[in-house]
Every structure is written in C-alpha cells, then in structure tokens.
C-alpha atoms as a PDB file:
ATOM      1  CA  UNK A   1      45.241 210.102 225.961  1.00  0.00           C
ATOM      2  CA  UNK A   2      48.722 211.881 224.454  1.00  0.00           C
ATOM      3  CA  UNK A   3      49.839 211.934 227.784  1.00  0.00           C
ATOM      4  CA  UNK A   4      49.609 207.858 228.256  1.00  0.00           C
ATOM      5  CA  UNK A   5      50.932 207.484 224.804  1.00  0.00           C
ATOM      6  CA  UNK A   6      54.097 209.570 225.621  1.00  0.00           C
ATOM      7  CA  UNK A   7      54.824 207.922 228.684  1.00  0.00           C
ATOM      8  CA  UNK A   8      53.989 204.665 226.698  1.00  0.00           C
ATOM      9  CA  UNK A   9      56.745 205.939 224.187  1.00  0.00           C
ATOM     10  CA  UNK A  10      58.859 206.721 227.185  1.00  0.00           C
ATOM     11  CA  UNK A  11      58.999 203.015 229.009  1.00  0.00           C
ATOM     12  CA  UNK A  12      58.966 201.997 225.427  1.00  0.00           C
ATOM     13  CA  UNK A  13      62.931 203.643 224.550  1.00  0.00           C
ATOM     14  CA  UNK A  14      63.538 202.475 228.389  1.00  0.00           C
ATOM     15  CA  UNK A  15      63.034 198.649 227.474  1.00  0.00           C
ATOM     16  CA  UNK A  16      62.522 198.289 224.153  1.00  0.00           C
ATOM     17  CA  UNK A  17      62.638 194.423 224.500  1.00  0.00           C
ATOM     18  CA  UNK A  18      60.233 193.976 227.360  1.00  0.00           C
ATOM     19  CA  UNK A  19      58.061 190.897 227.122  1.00  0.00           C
ATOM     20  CA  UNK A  20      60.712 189.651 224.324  1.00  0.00           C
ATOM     21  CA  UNK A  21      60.402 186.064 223.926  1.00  0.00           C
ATOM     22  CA  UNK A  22      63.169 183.920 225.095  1.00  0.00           C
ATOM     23  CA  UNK A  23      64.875 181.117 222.412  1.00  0.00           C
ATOM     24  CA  UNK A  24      62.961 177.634 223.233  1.00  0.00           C
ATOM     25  CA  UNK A  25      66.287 176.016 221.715  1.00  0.00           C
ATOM     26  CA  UNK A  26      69.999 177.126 222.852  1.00  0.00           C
ATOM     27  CA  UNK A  27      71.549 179.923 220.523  1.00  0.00           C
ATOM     28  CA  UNK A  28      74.487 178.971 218.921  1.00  0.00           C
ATOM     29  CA  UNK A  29      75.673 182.123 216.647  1.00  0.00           C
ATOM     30  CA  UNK A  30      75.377 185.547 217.063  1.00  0.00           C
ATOM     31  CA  UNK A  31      75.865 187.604 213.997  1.00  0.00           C
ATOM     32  CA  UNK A  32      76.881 191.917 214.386  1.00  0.00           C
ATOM     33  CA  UNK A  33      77.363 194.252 212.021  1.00  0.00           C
ATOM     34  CA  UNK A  34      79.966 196.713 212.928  1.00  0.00           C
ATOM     35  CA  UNK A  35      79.971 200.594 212.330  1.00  0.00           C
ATOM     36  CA  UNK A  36      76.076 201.493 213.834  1.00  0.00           C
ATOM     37  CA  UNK A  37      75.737 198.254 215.251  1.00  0.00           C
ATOM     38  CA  UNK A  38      78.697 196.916 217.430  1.00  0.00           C
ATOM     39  CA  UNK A  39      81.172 199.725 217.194  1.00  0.00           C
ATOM     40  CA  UNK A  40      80.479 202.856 219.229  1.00  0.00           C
ATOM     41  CA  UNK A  41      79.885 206.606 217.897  1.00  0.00           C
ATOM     42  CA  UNK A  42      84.043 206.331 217.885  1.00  0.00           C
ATOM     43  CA  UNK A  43      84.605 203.519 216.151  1.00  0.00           C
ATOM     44  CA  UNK A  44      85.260 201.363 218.753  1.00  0.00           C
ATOM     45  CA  UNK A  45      83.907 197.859 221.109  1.00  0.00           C
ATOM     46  CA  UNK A  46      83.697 199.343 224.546  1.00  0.00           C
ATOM     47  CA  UNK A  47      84.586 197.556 227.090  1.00  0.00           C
ATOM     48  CA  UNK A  48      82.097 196.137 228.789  1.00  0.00           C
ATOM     49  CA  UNK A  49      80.713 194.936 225.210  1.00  0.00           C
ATOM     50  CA  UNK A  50      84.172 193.197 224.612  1.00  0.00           C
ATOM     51  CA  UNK A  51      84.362 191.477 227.944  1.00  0.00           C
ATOM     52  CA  UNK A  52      80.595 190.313 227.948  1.00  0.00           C
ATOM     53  CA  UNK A  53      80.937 189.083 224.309  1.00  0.00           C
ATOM     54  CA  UNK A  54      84.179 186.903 225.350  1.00  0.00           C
ATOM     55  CA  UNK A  55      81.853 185.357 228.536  1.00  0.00           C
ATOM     56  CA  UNK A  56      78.823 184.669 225.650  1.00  0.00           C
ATOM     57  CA  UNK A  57      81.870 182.569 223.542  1.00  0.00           C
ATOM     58  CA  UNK A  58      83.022 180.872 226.971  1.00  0.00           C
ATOM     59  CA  UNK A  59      79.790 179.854 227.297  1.00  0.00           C
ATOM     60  CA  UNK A  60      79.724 178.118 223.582  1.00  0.00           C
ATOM     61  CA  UNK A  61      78.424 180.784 221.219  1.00  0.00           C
ATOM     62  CA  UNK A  62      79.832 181.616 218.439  1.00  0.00           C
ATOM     63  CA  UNK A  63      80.757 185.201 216.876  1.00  0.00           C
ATOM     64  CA  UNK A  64      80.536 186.076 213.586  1.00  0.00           C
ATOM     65  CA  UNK A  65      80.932 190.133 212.401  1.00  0.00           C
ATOM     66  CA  UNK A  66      79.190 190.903 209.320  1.00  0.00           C
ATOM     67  CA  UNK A  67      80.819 193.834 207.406  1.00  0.00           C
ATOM     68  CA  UNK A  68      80.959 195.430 204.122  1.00  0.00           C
ATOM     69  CA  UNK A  69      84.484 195.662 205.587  1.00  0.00           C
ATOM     70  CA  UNK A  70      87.447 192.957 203.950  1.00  0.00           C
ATOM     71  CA  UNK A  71      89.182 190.943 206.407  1.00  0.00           C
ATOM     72  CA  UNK A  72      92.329 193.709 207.030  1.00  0.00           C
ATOM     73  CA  UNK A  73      90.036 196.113 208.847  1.00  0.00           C
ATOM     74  CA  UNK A  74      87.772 193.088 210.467  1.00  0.00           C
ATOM     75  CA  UNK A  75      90.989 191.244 212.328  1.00  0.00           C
ATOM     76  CA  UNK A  76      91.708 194.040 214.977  1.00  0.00           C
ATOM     77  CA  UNK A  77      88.381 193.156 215.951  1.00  0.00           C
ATOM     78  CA  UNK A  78      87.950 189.724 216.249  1.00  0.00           C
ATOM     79  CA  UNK A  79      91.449 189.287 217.946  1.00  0.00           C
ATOM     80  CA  UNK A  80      90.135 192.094 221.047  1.00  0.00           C
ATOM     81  CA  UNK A  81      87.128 189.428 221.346  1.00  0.00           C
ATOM     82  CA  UNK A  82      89.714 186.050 221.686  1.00  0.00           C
ATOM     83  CA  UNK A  83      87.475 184.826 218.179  1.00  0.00           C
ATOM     84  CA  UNK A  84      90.221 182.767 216.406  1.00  0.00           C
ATOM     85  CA  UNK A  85      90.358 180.481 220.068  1.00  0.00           C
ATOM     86  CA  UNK A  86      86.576 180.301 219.927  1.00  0.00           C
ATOM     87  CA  UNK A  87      86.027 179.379 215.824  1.00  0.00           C
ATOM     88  CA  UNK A  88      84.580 182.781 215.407  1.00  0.00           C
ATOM     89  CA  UNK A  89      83.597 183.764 211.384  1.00  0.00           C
ATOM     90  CA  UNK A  90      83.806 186.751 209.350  1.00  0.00           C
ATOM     91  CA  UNK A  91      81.732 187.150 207.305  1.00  0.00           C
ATOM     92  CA  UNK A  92      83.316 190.128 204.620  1.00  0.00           C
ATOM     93  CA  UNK A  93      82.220 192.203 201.986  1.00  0.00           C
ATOM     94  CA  UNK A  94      78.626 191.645 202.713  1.00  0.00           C
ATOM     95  CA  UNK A  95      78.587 188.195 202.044  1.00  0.00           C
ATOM     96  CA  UNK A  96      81.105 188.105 199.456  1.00  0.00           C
ATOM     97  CA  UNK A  97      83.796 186.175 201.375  1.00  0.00           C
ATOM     98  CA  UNK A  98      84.105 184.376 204.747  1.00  0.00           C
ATOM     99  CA  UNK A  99      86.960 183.786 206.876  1.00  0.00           C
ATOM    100  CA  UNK A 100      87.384 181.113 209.039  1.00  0.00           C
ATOM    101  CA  UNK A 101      89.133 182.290 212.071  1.00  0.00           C
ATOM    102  CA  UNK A 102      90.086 179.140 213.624  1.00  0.00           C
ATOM    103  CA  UNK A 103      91.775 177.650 210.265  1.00  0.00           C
ATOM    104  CA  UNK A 104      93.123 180.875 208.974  1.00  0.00           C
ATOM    105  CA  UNK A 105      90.962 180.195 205.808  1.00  0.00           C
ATOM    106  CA  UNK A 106      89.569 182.549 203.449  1.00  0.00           C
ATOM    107  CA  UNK A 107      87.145 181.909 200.694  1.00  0.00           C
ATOM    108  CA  UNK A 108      86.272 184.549 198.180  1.00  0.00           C
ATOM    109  CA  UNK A 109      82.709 183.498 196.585  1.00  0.00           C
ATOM    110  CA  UNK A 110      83.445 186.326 193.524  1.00  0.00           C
ATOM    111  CA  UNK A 111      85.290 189.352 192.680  1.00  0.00           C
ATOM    112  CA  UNK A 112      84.371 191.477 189.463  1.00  0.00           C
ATOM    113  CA  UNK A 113      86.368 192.588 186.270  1.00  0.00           C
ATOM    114  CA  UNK A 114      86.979 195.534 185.013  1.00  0.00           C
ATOM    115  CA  UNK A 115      84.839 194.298 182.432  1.00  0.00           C
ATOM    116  CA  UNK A 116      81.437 193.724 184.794  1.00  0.00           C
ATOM    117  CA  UNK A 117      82.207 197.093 186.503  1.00  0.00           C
ATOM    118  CA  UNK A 118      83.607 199.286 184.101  1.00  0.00           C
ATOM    119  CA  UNK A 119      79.945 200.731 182.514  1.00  0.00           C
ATOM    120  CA  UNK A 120      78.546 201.635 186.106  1.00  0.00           C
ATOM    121  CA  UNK A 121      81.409 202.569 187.048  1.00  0.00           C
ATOM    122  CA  UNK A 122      81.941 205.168 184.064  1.00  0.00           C
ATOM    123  CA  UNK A 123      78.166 206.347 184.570  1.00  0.00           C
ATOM    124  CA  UNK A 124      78.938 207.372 188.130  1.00  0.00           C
ATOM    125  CA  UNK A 125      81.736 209.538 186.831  1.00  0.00           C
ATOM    126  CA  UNK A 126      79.025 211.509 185.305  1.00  0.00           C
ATOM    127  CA  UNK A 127      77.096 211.814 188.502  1.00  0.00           C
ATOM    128  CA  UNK A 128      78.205 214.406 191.768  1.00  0.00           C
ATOM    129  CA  UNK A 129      79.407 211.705 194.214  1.00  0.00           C
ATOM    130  CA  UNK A 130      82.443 209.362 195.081  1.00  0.00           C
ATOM    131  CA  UNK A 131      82.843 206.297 194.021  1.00  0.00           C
ATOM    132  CA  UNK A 132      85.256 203.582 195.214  1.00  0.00           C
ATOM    133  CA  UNK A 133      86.450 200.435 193.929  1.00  0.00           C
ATOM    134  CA  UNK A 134      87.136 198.212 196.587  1.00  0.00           C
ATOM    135  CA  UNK A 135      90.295 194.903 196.422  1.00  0.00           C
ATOM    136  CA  UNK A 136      91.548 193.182 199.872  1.00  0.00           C
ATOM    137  CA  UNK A 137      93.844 196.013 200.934  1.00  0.00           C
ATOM    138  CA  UNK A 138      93.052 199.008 199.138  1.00  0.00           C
ATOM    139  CA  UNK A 139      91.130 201.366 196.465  1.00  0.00           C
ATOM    140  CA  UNK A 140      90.537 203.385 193.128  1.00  0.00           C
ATOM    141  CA  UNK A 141      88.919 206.521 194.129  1.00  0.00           C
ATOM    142  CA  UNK A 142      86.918 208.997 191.792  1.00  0.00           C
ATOM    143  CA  UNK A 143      86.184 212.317 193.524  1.00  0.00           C
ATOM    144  CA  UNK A 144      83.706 214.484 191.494  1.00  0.00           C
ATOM    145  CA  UNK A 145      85.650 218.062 191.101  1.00  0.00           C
ATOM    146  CA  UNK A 146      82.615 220.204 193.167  1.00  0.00           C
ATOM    147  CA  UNK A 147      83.095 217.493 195.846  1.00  0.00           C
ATOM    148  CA  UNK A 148      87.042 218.131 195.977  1.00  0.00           C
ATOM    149  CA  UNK A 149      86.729 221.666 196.445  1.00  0.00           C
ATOM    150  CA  UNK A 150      84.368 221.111 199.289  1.00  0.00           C
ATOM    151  CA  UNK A 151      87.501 218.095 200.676  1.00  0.00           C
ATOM    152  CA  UNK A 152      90.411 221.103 200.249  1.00  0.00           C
ATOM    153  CA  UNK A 153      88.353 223.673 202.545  1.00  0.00           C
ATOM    154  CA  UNK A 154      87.300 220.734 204.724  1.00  0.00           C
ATOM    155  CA  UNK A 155      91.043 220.034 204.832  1.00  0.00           C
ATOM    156  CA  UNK A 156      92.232 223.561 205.764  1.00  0.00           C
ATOM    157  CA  UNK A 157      90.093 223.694 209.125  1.00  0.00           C
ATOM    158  CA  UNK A 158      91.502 219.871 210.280  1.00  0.00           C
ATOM    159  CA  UNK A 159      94.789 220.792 210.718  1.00  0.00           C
ATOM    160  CA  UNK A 160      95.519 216.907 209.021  1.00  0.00           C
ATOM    161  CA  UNK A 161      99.041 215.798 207.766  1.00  0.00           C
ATOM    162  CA  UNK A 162      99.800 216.223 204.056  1.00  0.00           C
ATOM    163  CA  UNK A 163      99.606 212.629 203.253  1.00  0.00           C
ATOM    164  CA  UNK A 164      95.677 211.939 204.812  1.00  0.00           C
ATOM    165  CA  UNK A 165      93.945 210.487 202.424  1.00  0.00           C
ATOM    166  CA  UNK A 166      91.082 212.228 200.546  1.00  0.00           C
ATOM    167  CA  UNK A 167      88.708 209.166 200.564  1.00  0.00           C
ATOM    168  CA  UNK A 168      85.294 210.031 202.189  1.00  0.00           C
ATOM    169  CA  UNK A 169      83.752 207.537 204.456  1.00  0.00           C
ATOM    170  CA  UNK A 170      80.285 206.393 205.566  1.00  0.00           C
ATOM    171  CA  UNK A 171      79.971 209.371 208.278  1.00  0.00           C
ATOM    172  CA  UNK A 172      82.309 212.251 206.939  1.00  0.00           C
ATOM    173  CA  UNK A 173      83.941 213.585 203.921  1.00  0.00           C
ATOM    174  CA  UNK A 174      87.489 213.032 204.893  1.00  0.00           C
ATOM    175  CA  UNK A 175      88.102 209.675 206.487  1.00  0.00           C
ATOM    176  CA  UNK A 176      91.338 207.979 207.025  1.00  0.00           C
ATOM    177  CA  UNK A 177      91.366 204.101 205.705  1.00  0.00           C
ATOM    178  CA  UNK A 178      94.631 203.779 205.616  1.00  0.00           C
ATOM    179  CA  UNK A 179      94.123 201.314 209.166  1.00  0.00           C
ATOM    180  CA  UNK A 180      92.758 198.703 206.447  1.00  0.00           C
ATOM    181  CA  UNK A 181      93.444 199.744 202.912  1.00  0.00           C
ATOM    182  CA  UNK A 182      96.753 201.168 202.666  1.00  0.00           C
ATOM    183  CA  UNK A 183      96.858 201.071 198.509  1.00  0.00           C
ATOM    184  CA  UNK A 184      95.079 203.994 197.860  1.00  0.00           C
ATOM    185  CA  UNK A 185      94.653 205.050 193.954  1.00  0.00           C
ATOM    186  CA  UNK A 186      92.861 208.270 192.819  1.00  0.00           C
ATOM    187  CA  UNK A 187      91.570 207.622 189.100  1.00  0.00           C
ATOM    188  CA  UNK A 188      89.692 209.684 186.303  1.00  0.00           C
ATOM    189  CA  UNK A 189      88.086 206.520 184.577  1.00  0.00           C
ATOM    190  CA  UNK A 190      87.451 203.150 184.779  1.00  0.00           C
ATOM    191  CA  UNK A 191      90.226 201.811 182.547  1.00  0.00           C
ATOM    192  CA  UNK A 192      92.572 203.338 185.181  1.00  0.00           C
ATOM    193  CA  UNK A 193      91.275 200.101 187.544  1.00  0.00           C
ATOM    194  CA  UNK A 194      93.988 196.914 187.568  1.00  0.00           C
ATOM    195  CA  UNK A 195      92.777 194.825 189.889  1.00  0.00           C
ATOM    196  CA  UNK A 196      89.452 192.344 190.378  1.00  0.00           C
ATOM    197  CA  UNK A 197      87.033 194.539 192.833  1.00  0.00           C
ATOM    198  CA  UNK A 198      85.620 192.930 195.648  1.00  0.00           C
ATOM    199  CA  UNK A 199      82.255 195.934 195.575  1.00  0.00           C
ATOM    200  CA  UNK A 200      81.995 199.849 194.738  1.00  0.00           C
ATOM    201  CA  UNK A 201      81.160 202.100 197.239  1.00  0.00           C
ATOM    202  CA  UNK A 202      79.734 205.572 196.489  1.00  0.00           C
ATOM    203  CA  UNK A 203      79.627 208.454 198.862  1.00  0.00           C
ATOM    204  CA  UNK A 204      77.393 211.917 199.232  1.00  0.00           C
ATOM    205  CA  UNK A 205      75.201 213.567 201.354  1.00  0.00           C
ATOM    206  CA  UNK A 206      71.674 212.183 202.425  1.00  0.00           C
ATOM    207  CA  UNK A 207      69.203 213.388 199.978  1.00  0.00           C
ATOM    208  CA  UNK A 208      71.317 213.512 196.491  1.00  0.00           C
ATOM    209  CA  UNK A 209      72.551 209.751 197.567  1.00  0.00           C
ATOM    210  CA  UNK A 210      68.760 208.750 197.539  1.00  0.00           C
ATOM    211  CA  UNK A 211      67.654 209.598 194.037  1.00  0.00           C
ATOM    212  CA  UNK A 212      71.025 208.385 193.033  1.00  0.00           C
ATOM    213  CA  UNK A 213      69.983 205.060 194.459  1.00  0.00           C
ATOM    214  CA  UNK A 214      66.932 204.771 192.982  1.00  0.00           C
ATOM    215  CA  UNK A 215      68.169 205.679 189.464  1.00  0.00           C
ATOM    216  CA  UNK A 216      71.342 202.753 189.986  1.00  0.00           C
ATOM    217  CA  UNK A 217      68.408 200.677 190.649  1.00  0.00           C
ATOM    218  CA  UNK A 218      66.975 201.302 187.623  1.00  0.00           C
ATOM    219  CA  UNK A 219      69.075 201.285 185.300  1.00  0.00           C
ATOM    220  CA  UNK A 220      71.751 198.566 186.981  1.00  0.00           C
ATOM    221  CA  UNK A 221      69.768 196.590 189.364  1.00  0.00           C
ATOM    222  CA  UNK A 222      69.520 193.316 186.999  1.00  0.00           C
ATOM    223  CA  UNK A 223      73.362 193.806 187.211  1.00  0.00           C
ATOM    224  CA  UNK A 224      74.372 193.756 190.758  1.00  0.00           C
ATOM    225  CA  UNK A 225      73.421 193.942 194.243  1.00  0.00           C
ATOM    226  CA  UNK A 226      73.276 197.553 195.131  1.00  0.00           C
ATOM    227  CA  UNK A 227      72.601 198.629 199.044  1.00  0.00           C
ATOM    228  CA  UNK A 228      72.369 201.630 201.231  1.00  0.00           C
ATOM    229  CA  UNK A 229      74.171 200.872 204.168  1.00  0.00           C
ATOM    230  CA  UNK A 230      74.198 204.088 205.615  1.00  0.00           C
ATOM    231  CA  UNK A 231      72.109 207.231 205.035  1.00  0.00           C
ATOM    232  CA  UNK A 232      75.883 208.645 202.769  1.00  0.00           C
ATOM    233  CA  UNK A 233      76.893 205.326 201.347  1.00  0.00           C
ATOM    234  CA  UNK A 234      75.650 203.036 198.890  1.00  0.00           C
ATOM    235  CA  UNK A 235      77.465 199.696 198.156  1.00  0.00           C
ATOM    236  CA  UNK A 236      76.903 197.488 194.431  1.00  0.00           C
ATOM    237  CA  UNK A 237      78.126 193.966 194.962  1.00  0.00           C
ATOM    238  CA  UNK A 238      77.634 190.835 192.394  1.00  0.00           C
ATOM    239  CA  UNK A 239      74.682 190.114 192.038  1.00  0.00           C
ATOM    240  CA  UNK A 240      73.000 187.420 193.889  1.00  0.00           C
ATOM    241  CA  UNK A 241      75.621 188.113 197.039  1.00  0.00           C
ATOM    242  CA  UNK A 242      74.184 189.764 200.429  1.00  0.00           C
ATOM    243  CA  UNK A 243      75.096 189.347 204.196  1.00  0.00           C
ATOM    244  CA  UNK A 244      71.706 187.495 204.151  1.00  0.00           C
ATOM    245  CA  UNK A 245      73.415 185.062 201.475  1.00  0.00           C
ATOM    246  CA  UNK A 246      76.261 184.956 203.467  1.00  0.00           C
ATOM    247  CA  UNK A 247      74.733 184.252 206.562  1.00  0.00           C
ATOM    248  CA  UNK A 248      72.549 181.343 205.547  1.00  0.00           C
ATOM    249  CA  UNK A 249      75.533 179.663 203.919  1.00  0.00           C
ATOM    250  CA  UNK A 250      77.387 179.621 206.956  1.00  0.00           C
ATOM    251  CA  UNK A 251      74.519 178.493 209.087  1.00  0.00           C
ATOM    252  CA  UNK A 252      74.165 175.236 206.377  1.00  0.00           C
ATOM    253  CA  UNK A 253      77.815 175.193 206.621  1.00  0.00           C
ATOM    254  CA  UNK A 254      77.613 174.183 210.702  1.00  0.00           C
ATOM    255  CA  UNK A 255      74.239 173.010 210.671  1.00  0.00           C
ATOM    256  CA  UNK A 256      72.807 176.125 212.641  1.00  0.00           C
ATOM    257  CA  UNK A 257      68.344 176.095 212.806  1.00  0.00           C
ATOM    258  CA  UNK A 258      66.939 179.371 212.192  1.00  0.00           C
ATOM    259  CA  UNK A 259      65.461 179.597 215.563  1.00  0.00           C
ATOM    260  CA  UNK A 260      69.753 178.772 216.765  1.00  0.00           C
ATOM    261  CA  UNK A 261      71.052 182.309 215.441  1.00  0.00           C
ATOM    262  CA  UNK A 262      70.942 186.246 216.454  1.00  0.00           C
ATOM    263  CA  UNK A 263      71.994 188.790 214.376  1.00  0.00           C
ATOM    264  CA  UNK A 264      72.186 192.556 214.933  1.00  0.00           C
ATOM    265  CA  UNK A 265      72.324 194.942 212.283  1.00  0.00           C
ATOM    266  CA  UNK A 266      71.655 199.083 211.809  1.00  0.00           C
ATOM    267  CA  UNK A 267      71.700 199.514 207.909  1.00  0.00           C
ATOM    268  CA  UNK A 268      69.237 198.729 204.655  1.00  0.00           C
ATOM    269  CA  UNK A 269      71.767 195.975 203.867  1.00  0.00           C
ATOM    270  CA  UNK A 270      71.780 194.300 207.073  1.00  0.00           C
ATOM    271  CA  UNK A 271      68.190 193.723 206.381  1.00  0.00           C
ATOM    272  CA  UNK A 272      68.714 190.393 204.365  1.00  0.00           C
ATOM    273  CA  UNK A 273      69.738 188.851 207.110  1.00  0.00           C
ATOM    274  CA  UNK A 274      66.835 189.372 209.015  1.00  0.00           C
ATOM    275  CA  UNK A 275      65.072 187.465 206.564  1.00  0.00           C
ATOM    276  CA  UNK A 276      67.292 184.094 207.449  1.00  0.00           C
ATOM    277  CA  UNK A 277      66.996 183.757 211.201  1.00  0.00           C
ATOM    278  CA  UNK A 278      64.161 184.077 213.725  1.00  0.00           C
ATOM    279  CA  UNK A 279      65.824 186.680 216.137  1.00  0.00           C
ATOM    280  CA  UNK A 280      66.812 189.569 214.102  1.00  0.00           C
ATOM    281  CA  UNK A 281      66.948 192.589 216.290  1.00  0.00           C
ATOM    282  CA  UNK A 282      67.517 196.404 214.748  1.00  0.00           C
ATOM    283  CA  UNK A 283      69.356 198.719 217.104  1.00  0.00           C
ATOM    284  CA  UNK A 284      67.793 201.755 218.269  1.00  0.00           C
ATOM    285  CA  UNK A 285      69.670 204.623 216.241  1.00  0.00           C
ATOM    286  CA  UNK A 286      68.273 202.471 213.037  1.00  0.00           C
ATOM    287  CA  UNK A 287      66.269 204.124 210.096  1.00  0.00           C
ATOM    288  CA  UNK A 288      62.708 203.030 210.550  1.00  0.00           C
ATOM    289  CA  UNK A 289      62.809 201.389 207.459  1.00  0.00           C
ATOM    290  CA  UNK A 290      64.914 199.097 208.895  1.00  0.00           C
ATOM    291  CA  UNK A 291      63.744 198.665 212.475  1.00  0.00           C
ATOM    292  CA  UNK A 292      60.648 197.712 210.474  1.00  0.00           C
ATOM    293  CA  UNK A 293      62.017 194.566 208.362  1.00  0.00           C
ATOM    294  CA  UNK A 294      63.777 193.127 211.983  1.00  0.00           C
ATOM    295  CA  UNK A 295      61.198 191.081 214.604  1.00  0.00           C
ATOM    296  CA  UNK A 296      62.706 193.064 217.829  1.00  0.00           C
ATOM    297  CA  UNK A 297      64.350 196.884 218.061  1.00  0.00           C
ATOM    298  CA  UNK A 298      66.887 196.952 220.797  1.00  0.00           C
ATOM    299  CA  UNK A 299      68.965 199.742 222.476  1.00  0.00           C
ATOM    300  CA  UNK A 300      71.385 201.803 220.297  1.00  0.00           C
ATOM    301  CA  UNK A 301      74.935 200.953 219.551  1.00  0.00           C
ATOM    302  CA  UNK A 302      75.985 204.059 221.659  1.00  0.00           C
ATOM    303  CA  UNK A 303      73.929 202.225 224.410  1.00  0.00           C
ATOM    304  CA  UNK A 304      75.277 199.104 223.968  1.00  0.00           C
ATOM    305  CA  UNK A 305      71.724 197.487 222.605  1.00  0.00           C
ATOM    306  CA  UNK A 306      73.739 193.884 221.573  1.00  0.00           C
ATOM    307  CA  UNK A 307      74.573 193.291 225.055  1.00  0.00           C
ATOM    308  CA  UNK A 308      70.956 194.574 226.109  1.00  0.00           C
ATOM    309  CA  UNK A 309      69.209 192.192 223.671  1.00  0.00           C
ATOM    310  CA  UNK A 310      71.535 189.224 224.545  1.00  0.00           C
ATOM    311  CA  UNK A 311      70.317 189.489 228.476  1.00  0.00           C
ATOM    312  CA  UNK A 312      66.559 189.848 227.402  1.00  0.00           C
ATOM    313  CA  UNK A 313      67.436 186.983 225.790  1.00  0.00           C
ATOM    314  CA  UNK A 314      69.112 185.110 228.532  1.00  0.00           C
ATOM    315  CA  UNK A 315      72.216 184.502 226.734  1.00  0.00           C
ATOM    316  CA  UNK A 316      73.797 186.624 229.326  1.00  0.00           C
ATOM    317  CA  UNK A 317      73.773 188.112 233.346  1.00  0.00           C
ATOM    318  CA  UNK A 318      72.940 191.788 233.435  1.00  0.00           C
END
C-alpha cells in the first residue's frame, strides 16, 4: 500500500496537472505574481518563460503581473515581455494601483497618511523586526538594534560596497532595492515619515514573523489589510485593497468572465485572487496553505510551472 502511494506521490510532482480540465471559453488574461511565482530562484524570467509568454500575447492574451512591487521595479519586466505593444496591466502594490501599459496611465486607488499609519507603525518599533514604509520610488526604514547587529556581521562576510543598503528583503537580511527604490531613509519614529505610503512591509525570520502576524491581526486588522506574502515578510495595505480587489476591477474594467482569466500566485496574499477567477493555479514551491485555497497546483517557479500550466491548458505548444 505505501509503496503505491509513494509512487502515486511520485507521478503526482511529475504532472501535477494531469487530467486538468481545459477552458470551455478562450482565455483572455493571465495574471503572475512575481518573486516565487514568475521570477526564478535569481530573480529573474528565464528565457524560455519570456519567449513563450510573448507567443501566448501574439496569440491575443493579455499579461498582467501582480506585485506588492510599485511600478519602478515592475517596468524592467514588462518591457523583456513586449507588454506595452500588447496592452499588458500592472497591477501594483497588491491591488493598490494599476498601470496601464499601453496608455502610460497610472491610477493610484489610495495612499495613507502619516496620520492612518503612524500608531502601527510606532507599535512595531516596539517589536524585534523591520518595518518599511513604502512611496513610488523609495522608503523609511526602522531596523530594530538586535537586528542591526546581526546586518553589521552579515555585512563583514559579503565583502559589499560601503553604500549597500541595509534594507532586508523577502528572502535575506541584506537586500539591495536600490534597482527600484533609490530614496532610501533610515528613521527612529514615525513622525520622521514625509511622504503618503503606498503599504508597510515588515521583515524577520519565520517563526517570530508568525505570532507577530497574528497579534497585528488582532489588534490592527479592522484597520488595514495585513498579508504574509512570504514566510519573512508581512505587508499592511488600506483596508479593503488586495490583488484579489485589484484583479476583479480590472477584469470589470475589460469585461473579462471568470471562467476568461488565469492567475498564478506562490504567497498568502496571492490567495484573494484565487477567489475571483475559475483557474487559479498555486506553484509547486507554495506553502500548503496556499496550494490549498487555489483549484490546480502546478510545477514550481524554479521549474517553470506558468508555462507548464499554460500547455495543460492549451494556451500553449510544449
């Protein structure tokens, strides 16, 4: 018996999407999130992925990336996939603002005041993490002092120029944004903030980030929008506002069915999407929470699973 379950398991990971039901109505949208989803281990759209998603938009579907990302670190992107040519979207911020590629139009649905922000923000000072207060092209950073001691040993061993930032990212402790958000400010408080935020972001390790979630939740979730979008970063947005939110505007927008749009997505806040469309597929190196709330698990990103799920889908040739 265990030894047809593991082979089971085995053809399972092989072709995840076998016996996947194809769309009885043409897809007209597909919808990625980026870092876990269609970015590699290094950050990047291999290319095989950027040449097949090019052929998908010659053939009349639309792209739209779905970040937590602003527009400054989404554009690289969408110009290696030729999106502005073929009305591609981005949808930034998680849901927050969309750009029209095609128009070179932005709209911003809200962006909070120091006055909306400042009490979580102050709390979080009190807590052991990182917290970052996100505009267009930059950031006011608080590092908690333990977690800057552990940043100037990091430092020492990675041989990095004097001027690397010390801003910790969704994977690592020291992580260089300056590709996106050059205007980096380090800050003690909250009053040291001078510019509307578009979200916070707040950085530690795995198991201190989840009770830190679940006591945000409690004591600021009838506030704002608060995510984990990967297992060492948590994101609070206005409240009301979610890639989900995001994406179901846009599909009203064009006029896009339910059963007319994919989207892809690795983290707890792509899961509002799923919600909104009828093929939502997880990718492989998801948490099982989320490969839970999505109808179809597909390949992982370092496997390409987008392009895997768009030719079980017959959207594309293998």
């Amino acid at each position: 018996m265990n030894n047809k379950k593991n082979m089971q398991e085995k053809i399972d990971h092989e072709d995840p999407l076998q016996g996947i039901q194809k769309p009885t109505h043409p897809i007209k949208a597909v919808v990625m999130d980026m870092d876990g989803t269609l970015l590699d281990e290094h950050n990047r759209i291999t290319p095989n992925t950027q040449a097949k998603l090019i052929e998908l938009q010659e053939k009349g579907v639309q792209l739209i990336l779905a970040s937590g990302r602003s527009y400054t670190r989404l554009l690289p992107y969408a110009d290696q996939l030729n999106m502005k040519e073929h009305h591609g979207y981005l949808l930034e911020i998680d849901g927050v603002a969309l750009y029209d590629l095609a128009l070179d139009q932005r709209t911003k649905y809200h962006m909070m005041s120091l006055a909306e922000i400042q009490e979580i923000f102050d709390y979080l000072t009190t807590k052991s993490a990182e917290t970052q207060a996100m505009f267009d092209d930059g950031l006011f950073g608080y590092i908690a002092p333990e977690l800057m001691e552990k940043k100037i040993a990091l430092r020492k061993t990675m041989n990095v120029d004097e001027d690397f930032p010390w801003t910790a990212g969704p994977w690592s402790w020291l992580c260089d944004f300056r590709d996106g958000y050059p205007n980096i400010h380090y800050i003690k408080s909250a009053k040291e903030i001078t510019l509307p935020i578009n979200k916070l972001q707040i950085m530690q390790e795995e198991q201190p980030l989840a009770l830190l979630f679940q006591d945000l939740q409690q004591k600021f979730g009838d506030q704002f929008s608060i995510y984990r979008t990967t297992p060492r970063q948590l994101e609070v947005l206005p409240k009301g506002f979610s890639k989900g939110s995001g994406v179901l505007a846009l599909m009203e927008k064009e006029g896009w069915k339910k059963d007319e749009v994919a989207v892809f997505g690795d983290g707890e806040n792509d899961c509002s999407m799923f919600e909104v469309v009828e093929y939502s597929f997880a990718m492989g190196n998801a948490k099982q929470y989320v490969q839970n709330k999505a109808r179809y698990v597909t390949k992982s990103n370092r496997q390409e699973g987008v392009i895997y799920a768009l030719q079980a889908l017959g959207l594309l040739s293998n």
